[in-house]
C-alpha atoms as a PDB file:
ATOM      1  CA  UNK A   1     -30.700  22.504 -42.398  1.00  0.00           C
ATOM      2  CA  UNK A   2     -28.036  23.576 -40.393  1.00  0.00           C
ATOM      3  CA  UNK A   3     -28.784  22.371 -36.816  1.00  0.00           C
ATOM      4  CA  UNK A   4     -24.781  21.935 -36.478  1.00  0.00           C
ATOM      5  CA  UNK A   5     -23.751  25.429 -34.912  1.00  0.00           C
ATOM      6  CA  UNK A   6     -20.274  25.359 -34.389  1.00  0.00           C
ATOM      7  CA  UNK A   7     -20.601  27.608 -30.963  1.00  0.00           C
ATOM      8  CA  UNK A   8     -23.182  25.206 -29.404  1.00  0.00           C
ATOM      9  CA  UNK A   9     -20.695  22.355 -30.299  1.00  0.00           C
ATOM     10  CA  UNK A  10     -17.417  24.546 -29.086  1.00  0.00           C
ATOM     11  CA  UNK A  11     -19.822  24.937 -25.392  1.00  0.00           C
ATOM     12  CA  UNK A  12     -20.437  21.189 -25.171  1.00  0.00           C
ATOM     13  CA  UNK A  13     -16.711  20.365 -25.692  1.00  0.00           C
ATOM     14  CA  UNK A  14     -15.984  22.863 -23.253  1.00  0.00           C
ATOM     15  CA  UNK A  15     -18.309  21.458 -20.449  1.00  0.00           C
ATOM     16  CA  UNK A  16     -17.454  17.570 -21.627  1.00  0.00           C
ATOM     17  CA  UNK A  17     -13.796  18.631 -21.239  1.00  0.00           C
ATOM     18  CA  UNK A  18     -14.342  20.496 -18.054  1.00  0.00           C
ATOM     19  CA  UNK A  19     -16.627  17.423 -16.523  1.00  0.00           C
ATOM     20  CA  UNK A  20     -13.742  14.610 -17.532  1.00  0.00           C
ATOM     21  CA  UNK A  21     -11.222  17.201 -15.970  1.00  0.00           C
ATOM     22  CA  UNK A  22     -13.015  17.508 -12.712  1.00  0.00           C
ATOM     23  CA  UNK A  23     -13.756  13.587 -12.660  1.00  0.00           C
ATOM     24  CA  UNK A  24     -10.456  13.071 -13.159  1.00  0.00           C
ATOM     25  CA  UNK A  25      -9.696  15.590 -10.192  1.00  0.00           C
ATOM     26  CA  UNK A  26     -11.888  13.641  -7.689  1.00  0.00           C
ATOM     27  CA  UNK A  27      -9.991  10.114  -8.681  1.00  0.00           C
ATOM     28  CA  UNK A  28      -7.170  11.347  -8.263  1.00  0.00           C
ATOM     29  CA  UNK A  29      -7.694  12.994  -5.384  1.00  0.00           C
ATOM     30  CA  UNK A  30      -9.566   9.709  -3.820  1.00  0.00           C
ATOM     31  CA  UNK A  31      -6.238   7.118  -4.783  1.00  0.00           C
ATOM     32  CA  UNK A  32      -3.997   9.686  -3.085  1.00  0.00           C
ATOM     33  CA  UNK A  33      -6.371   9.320   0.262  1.00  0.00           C
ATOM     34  CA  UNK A  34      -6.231   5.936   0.131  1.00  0.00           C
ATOM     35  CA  UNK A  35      -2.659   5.473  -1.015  1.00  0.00           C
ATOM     36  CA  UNK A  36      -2.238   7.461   2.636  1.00  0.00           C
ATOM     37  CA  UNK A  37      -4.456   5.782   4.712  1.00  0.00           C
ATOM     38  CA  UNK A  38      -2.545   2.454   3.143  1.00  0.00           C
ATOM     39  CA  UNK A  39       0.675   4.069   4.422  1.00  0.00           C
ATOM     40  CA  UNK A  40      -0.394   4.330   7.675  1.00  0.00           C
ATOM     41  CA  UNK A  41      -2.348   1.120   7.939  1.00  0.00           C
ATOM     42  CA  UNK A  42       1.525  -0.662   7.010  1.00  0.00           C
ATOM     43  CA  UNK A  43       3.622   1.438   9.392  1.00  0.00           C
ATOM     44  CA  UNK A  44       0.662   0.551  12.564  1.00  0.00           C
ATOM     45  CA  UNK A  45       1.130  -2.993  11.212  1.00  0.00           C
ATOM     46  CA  UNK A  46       5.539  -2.553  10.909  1.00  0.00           C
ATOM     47  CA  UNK A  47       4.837  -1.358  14.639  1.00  0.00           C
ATOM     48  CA  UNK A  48       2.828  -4.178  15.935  1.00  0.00           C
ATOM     49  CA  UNK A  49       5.424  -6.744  14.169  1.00  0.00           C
ATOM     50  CA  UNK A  50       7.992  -4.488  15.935  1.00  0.00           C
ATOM     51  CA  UNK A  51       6.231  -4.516  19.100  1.00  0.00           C
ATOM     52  CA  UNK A  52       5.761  -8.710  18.957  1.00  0.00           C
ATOM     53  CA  UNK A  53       9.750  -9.006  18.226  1.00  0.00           C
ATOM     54  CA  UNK A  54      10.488  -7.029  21.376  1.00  0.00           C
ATOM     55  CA  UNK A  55       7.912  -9.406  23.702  1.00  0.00           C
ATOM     56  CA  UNK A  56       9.681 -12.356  22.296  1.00  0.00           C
ATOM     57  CA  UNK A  57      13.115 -10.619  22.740  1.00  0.00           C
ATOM     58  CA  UNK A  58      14.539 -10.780  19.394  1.00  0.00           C
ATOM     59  CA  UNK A  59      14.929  -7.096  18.588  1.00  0.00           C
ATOM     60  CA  UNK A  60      18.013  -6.543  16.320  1.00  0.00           C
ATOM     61  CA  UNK A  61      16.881  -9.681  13.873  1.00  0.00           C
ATOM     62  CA  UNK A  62      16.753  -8.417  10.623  1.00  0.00           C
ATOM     63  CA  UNK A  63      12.760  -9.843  10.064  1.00  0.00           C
ATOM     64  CA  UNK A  64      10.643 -12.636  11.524  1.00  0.00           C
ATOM     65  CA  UNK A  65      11.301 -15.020   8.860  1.00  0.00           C
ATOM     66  CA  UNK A  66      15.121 -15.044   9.249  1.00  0.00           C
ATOM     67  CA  UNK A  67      14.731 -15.469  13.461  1.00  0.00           C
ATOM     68  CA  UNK A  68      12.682 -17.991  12.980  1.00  0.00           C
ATOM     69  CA  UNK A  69      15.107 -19.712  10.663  1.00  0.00           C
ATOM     70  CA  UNK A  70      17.857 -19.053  13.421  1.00  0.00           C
ATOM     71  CA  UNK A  71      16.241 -20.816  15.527  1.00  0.00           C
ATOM     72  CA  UNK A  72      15.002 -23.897  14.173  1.00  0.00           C
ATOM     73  CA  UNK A  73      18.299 -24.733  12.386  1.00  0.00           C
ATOM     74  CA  UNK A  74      20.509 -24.229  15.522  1.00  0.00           C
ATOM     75  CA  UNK A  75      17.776 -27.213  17.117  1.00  0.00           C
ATOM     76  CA  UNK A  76      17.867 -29.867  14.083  1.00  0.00           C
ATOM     77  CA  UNK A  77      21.649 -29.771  14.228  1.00  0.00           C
ATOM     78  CA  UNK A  78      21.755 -30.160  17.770  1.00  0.00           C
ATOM     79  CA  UNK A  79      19.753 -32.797  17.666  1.00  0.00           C
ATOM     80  CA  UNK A  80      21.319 -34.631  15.247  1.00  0.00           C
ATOM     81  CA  UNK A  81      24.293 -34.673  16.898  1.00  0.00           C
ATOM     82  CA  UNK A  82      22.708 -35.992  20.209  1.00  0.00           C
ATOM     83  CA  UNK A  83      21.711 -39.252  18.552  1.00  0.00           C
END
């Protein structure tokens, strides 16, 4: 009872390892699409916060966050000071 033949098990190896390969192809091949299109989505988004900075005229600030702190300290010791 031999139903075991080593050639019949050598082809299905072949095509299991040749299947996992080409999966493996198409994953890869699908994170590095979206690994772009996430790229590009961040620098439209770095170019809209850009964009907003210049309307509100405070190009040359290093990021949002640290304007925003400018500006509200600046106030709360002025005001202190008034009263």
């Amino acid at each position: 009872d031999d139903t075991d033949d080593p050639k019949q098990s050598t082809a299905d190896m072949t095509a299991f390892v040749q299947n996992l390969l080409q999966q493996m192809t198409m994953s890869d091949s699908i994170i590095t699409k979206n690994i772009l299109i996430m790229g590009s989505r961040i620098d439209e988004l770095e170019q809209s916060i850009n964009d907003l900075r210049t309307e509100m005229g405070v190009e040359g600030s290093p990021s949002p966050s640290a304007s925003l702190k400018q500006k509200i300290e600046p106030k709360s010791a002025h005001d202190s000071g008034k009263e």
